[in-house]
C-alpha atoms as a PDB file:
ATOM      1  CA  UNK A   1      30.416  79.370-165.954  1.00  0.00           C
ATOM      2  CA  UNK A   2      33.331  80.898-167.768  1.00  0.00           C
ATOM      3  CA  UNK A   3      33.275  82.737-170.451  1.00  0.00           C
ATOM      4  CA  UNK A   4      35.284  82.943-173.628  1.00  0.00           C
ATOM      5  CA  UNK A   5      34.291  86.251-175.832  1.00  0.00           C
ATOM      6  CA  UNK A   6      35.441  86.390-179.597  1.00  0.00           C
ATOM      7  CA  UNK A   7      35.194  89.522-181.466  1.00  0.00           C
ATOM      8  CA  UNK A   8      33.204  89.121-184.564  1.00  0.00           C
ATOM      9  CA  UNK A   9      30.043  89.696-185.819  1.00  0.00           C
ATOM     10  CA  UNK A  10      30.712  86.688-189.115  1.00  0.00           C
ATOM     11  CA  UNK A  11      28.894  83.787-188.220  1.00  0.00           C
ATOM     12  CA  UNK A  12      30.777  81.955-190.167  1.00  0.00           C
ATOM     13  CA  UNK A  13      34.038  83.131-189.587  1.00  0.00           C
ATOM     14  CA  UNK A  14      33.098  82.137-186.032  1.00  0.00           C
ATOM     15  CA  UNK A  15      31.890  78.920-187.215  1.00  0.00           C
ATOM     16  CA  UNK A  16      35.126  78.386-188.631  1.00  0.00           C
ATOM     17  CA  UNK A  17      37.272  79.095-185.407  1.00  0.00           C
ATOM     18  CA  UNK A  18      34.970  77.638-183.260  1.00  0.00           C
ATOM     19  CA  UNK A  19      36.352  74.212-182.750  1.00  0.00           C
ATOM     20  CA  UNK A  20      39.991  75.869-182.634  1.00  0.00           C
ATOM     21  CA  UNK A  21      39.066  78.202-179.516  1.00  0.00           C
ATOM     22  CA  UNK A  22      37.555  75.398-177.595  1.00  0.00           C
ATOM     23  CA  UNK A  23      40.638  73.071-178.672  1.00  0.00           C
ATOM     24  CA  UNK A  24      43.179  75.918-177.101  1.00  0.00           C
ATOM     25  CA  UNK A  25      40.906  78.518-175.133  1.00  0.00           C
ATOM     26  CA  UNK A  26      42.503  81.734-173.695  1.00  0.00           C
ATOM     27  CA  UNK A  27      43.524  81.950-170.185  1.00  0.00           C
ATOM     28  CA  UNK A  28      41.656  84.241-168.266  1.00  0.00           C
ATOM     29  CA  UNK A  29      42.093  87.566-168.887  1.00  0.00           C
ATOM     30  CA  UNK A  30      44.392  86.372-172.125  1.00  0.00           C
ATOM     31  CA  UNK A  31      43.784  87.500-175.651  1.00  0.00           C
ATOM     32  CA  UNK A  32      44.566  85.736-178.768  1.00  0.00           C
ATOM     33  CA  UNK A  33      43.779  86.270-182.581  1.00  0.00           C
ATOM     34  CA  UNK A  34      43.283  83.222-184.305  1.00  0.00           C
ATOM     35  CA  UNK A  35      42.616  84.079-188.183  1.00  0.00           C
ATOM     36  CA  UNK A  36      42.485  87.941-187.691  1.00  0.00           C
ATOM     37  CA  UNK A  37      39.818  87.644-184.948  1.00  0.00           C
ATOM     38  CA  UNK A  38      40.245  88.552-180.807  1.00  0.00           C
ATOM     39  CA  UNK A  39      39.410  85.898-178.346  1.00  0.00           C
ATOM     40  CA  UNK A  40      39.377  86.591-175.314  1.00  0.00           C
ATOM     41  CA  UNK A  41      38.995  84.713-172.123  1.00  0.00           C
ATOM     42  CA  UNK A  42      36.706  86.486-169.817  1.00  0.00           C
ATOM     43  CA  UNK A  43      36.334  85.211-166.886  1.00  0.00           C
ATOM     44  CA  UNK A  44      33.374  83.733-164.792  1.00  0.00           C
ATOM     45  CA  UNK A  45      30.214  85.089-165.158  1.00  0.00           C
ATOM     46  CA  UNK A  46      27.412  85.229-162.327  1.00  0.00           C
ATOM     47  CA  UNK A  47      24.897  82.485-162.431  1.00  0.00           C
ATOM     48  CA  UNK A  48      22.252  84.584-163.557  1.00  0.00           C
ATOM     49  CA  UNK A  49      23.901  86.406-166.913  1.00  0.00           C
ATOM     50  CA  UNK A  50      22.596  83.818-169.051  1.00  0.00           C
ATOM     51  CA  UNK A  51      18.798  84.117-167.560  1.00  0.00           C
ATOM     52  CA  UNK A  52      19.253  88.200-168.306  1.00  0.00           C
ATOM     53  CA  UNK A  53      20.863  87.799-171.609  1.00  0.00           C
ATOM     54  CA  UNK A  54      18.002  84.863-173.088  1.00  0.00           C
ATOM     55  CA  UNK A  55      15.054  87.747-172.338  1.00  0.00           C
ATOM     56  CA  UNK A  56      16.912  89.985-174.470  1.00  0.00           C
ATOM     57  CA  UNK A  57      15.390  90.443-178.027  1.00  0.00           C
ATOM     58  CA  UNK A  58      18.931  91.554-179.543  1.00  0.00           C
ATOM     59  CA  UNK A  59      20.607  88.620-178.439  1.00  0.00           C
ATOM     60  CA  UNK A  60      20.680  85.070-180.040  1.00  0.00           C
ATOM     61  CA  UNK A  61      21.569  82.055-178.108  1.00  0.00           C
ATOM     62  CA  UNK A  62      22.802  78.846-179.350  1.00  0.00           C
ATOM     63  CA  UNK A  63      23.442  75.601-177.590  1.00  0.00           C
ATOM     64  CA  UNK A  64      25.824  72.790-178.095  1.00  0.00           C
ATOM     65  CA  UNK A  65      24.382  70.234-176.511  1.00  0.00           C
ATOM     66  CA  UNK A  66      27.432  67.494-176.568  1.00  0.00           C
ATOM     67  CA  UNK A  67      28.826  69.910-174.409  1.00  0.00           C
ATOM     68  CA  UNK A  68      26.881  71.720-172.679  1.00  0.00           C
ATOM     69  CA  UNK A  69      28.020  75.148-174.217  1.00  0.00           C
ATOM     70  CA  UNK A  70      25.736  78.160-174.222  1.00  0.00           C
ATOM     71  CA  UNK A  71      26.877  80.848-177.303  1.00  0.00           C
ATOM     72  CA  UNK A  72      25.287  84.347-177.286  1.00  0.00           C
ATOM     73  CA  UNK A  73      25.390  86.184-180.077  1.00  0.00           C
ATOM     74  CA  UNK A  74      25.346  89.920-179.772  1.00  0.00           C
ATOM     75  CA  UNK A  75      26.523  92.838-181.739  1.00  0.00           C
ATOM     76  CA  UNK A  76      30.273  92.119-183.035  1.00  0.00           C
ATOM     77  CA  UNK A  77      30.436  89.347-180.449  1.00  0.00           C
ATOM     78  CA  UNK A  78      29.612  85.816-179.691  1.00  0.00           C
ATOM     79  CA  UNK A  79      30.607  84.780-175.863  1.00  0.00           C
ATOM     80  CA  UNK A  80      31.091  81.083-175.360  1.00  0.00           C
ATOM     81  CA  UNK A  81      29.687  79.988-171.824  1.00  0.00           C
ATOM     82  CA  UNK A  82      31.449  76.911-170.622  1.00  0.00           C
ATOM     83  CA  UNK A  83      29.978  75.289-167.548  1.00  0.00           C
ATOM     84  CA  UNK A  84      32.519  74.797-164.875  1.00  0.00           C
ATOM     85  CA  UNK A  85      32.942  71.820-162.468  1.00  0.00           C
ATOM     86  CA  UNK A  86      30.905  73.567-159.952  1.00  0.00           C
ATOM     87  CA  UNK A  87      28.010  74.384-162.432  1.00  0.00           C
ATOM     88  CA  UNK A  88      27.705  70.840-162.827  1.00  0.00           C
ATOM     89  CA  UNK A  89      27.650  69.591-159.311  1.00  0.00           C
ATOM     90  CA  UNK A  90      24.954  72.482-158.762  1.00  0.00           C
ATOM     91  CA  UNK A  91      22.897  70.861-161.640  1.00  0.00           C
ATOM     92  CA  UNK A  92      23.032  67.262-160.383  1.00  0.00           C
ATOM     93  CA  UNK A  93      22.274  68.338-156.448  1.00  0.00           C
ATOM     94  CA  UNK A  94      18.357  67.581-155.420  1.00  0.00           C
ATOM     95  CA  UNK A  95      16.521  70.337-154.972  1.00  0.00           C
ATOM     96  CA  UNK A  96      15.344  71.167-150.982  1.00  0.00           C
END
């Protein structure tokens, strides 16, 4: 999965930006500021972040099911969780 993170802790200010970052996401490793807020592209994350992050009492996580995005909410950030090409072929392949 990669990961977009964008500095805020204003849902809606997020809410707002939302379907810009995902229109025009950072590179990785690239920062932008769209409407005073930092987004930042992050990089992958290991296939077991979002397992470790759900447990977590402090954290909220939000789906978008059209597609497939996982948000977590946490502190003064939300990080966007994009499945990648791979992710998906690992979904659709039986289990042994």
């Amino acid at each position: 999965m990669k990961c977009i993170s964008v500095f805020t802790n204003d849902f809606a200010l997020f809410s707002d930006i939302y379907e810009q970052v995902m229109t025009s996401p950072p590179g990785e490793n690239e920062d932008l500021v769209i409407e005073g807020v930092t987004v930042s592209g992050s990089g992958d994350l290991p296939a077991q972040y979002l397992e470790r992050m759900r447990i977590k009492p402090e954290v909220v996580v939000m789906r978008e099911k059209k597609r497939n995005v996982m948000i977590l909410q946490h502190g003064n950030v939300f990080e966007i969780c994009i499945p990648t090409e791979e992710d998906e072929d690992e979904e659709e392949a039986p289990a042994i």
